[in-house]
Protein backbone atom coordinates (compact mmCIF):
# COMPACT_ATOMS: atom_id res chain seq x y z
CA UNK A 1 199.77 9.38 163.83
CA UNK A 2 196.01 9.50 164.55
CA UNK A 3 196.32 13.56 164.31
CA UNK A 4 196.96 16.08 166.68
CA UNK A 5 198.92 19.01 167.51
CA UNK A 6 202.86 17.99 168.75
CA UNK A 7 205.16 20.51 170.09
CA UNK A 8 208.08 20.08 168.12
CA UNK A 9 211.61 21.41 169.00
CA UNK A 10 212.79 24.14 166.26
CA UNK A 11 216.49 22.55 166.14
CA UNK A 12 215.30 19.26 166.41
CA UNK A 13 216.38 16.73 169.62
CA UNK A 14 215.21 16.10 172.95
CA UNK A 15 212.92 18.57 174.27
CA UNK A 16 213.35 20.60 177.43
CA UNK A 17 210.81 22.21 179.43
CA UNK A 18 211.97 26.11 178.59
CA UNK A 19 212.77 25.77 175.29
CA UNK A 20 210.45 26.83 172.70
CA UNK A 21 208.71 24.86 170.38
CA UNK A 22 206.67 24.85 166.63
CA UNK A 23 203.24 23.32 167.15
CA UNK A 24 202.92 21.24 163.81
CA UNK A 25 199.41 19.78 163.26
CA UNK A 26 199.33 16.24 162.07
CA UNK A 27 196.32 15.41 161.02
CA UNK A 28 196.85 16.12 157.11
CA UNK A 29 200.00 14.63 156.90
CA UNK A 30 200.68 11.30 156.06
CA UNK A 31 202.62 8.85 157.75
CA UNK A 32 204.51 6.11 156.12
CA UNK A 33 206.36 3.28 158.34
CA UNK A 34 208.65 1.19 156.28
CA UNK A 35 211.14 -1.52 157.34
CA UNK A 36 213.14 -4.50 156.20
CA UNK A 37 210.96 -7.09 159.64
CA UNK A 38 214.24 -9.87 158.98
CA UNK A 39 212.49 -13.01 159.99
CA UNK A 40 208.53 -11.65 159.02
CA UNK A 41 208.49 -14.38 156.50
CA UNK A 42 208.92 -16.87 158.97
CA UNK A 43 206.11 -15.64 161.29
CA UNK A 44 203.73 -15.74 158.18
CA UNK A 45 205.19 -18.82 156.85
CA UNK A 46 203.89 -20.96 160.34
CA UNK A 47 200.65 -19.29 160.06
CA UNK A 48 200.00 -20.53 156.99
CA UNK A 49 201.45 -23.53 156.69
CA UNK A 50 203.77 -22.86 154.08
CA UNK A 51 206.31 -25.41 155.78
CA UNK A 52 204.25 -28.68 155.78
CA UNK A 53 205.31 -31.05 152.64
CA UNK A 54 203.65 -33.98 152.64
CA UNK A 55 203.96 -36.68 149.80
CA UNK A 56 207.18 -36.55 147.36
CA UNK A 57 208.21 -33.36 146.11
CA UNK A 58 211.47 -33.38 144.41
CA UNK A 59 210.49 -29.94 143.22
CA UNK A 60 211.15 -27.87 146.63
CA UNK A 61 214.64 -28.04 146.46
CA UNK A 62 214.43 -25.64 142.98
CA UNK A 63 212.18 -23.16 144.97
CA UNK A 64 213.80 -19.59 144.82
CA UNK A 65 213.75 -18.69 148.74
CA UNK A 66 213.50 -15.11 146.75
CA UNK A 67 210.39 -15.45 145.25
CA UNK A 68 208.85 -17.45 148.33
CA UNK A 69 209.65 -14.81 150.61
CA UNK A 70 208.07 -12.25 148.39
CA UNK A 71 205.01 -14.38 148.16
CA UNK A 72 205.08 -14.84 151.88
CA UNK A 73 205.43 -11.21 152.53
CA UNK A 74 202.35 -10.64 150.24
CA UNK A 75 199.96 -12.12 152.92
CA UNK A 76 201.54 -10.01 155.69
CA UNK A 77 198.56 -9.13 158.27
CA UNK A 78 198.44 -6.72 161.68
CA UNK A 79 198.44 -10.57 163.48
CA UNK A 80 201.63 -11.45 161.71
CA UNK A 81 202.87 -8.21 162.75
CA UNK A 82 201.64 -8.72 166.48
CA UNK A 83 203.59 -11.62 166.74
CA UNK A 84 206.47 -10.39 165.33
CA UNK A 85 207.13 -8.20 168.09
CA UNK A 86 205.49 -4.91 167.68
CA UNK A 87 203.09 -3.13 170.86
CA UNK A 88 199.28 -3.44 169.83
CA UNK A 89 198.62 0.24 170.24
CA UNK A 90 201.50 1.16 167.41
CA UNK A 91 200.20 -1.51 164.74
CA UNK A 92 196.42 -0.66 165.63
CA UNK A 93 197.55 3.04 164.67
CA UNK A 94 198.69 1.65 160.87
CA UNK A 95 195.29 0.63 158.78
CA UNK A 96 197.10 0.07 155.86
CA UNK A 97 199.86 -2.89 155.82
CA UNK A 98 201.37 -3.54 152.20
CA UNK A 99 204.81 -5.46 151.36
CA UNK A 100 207.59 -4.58 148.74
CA UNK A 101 208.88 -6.86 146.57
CA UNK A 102 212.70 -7.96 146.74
CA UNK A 103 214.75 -5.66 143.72
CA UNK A 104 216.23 -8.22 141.34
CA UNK A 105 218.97 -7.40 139.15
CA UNK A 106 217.39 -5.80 136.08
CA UNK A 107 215.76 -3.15 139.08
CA UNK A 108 219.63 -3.02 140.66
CA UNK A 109 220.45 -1.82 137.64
CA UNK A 110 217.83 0.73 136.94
CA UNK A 111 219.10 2.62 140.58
CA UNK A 112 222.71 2.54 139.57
CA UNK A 113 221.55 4.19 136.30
CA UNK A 114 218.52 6.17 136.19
CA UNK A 115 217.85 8.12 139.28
CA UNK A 116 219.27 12.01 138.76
CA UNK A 117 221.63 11.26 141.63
CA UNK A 118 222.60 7.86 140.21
CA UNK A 119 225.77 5.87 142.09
CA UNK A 120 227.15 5.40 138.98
CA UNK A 121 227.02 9.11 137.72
CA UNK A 122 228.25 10.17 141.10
CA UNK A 123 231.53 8.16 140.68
CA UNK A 124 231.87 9.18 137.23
CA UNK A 125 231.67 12.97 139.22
CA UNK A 126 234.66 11.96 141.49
CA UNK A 127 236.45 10.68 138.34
CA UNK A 128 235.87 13.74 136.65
CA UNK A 129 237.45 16.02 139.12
CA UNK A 130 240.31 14.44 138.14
CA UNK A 131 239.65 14.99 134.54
CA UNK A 132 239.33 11.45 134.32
CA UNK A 133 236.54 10.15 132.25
CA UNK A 134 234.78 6.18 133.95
CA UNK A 135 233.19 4.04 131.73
CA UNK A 136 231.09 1.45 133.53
CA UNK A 137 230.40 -0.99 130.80
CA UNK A 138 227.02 -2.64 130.15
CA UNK A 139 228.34 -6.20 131.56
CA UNK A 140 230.08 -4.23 135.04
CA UNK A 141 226.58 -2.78 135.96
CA UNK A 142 225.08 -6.09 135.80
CA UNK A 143 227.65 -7.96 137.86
CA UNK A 144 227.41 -4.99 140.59
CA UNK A 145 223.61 -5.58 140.56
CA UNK A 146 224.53 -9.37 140.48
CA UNK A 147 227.15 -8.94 143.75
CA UNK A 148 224.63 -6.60 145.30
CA UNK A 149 221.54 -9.60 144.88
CA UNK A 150 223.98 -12.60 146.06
CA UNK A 151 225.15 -10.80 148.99
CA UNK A 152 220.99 -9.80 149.57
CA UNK A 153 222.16 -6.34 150.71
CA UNK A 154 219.56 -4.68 147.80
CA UNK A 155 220.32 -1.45 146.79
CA UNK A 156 222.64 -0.18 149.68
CA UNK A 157 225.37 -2.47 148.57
CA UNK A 158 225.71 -1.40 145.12
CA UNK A 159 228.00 1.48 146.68
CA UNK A 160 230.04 -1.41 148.34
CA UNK A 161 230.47 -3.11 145.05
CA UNK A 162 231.80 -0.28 143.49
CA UNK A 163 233.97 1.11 145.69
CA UNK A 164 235.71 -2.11 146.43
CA UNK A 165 236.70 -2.30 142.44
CA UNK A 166 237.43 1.30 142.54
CA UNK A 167 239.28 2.51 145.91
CA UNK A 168 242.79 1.88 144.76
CA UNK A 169 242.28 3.76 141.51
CA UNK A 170 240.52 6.19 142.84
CA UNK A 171 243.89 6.66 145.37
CA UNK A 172 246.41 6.24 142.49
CA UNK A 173 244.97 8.44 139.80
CA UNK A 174 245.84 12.07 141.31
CA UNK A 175 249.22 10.81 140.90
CA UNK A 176 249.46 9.71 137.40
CA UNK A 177 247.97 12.96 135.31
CA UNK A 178 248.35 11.15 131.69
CA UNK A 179 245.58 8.83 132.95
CA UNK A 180 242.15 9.85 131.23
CA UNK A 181 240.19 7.29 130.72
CA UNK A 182 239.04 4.28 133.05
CA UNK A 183 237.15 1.72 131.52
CA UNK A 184 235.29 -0.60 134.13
CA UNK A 185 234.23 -3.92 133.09
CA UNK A 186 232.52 -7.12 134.73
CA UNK A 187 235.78 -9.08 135.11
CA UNK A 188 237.07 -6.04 137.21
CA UNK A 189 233.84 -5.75 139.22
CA UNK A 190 234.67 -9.99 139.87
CA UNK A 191 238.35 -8.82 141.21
CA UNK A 192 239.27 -11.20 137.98
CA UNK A 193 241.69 -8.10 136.78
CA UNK A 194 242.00 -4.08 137.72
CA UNK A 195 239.85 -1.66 135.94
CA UNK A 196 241.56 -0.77 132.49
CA UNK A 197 243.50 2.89 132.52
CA UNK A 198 244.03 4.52 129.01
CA UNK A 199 246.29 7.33 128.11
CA UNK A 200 244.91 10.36 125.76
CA UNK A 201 246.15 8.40 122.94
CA UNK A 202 244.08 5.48 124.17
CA UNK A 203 247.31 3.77 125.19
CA UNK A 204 246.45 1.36 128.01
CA UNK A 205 248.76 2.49 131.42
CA UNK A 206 249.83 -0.21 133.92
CA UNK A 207 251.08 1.99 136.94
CA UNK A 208 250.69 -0.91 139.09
CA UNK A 209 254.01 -2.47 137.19
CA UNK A 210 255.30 0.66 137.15
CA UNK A 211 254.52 1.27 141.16
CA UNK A 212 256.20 -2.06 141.83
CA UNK A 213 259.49 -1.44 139.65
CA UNK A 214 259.68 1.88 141.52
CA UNK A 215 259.75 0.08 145.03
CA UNK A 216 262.52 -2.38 143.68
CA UNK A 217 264.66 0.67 142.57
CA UNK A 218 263.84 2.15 145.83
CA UNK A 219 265.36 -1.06 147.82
């Protein structure tokens, strides 16, 4: 970190004392350390006194533990970070300590949607190798983003979200070729009802009815 030259192994794992190695100088290159510290909040909250009430405050109980561990985080120092459990000579190495604020659901959102590589466009690619065309509606992306923020697993559990709406469909459709069209909406993403399949007419298919009639025939 403070710039040298490391030996680095070509392939990558431990390194062994005959193996050959790329020398890689570090001093141009810059080093970002990023983390989600669970608990930091505390450990700034007791240094500055965040948890003393005195007086009446019938107020605190509408505090959004969101935004006051944002605004905790926002004071984050290399002392806080001392006595959260890192060595000395690693923070003293890091002159530059900043904090990220939580997503909320309108940023959620924006990462289902916008990056090239987009969850949601990726599942519309698996759909579409089945020449099946997903529709996530306007209302579904927000109640993914809203699962994702309730269950505070940020962006990472979008993919959770969506595959939990989606895995049985997903399994049933390469079975049923007159389904092209799967519409996705927020009462589906709230396991209210299954995500609506449409024919090529636009004819809404219920192969769940017609997977259970099968079984009784089968019996």
């Amino acid at each position: 970190i403070e710039g040298c030259v490391a030996n680095v192994p070509p392939q990558g794992g431990r390194k062994h004392p005959h193996q050959d190695f790329i020398q890689i100088n570090t001093v141009n290159i810059l080093f970002i350390c990023g983390g989600a510290f669970q608990g930091l909040d505390e450990v700034i909250g007791k240094r500055v006194g965040s948890g003393r009430i005195f007086g009446f405050t019938p107020a605190v109980a509408e505090l959004d533990p969101v935004k006051t561990a944002d605004e905790l985080m926002a004071n984050v120092t290399h002392d806080d970070l001392l006595q959260y459990g890192l060595i000395p000579e690693f923070v003293g190495r890091i002159p530059v300590v900043v904090s990220l604020q939580t997503l909320d659901r309108d940023a959620l959102i924006r990462v289902l949607t916008e990056p090239k590589n987009a969850l949601a466009r990726q599942f519309e690619a698996f759909f579409a190798l089945d020449k099946v065309e997903l529709v996530l509606t306007d209302d579904a992306l927000a109640a993914i983003a809203e699962e994702a923020v309730k269950h505070k697993t940020g962006a990472r559990g979008l993919r959770t979200v969506l595959e939990e709406c989606l895995l049985d469909v997903m399994y049933e459709i390469p079975s049923h070729n007159t389904i092209k069209k799967c519409i996705v909406d927020a009462d589906a993403i709230n396991g209210l009802r299954r995500p609506l399949l449409l024919n090529r007419s636009g004819q809404a298919i219920e192969i769940w009815d017609v997977k259970k009639k099968k079984g009784r025939e089968t019996a």
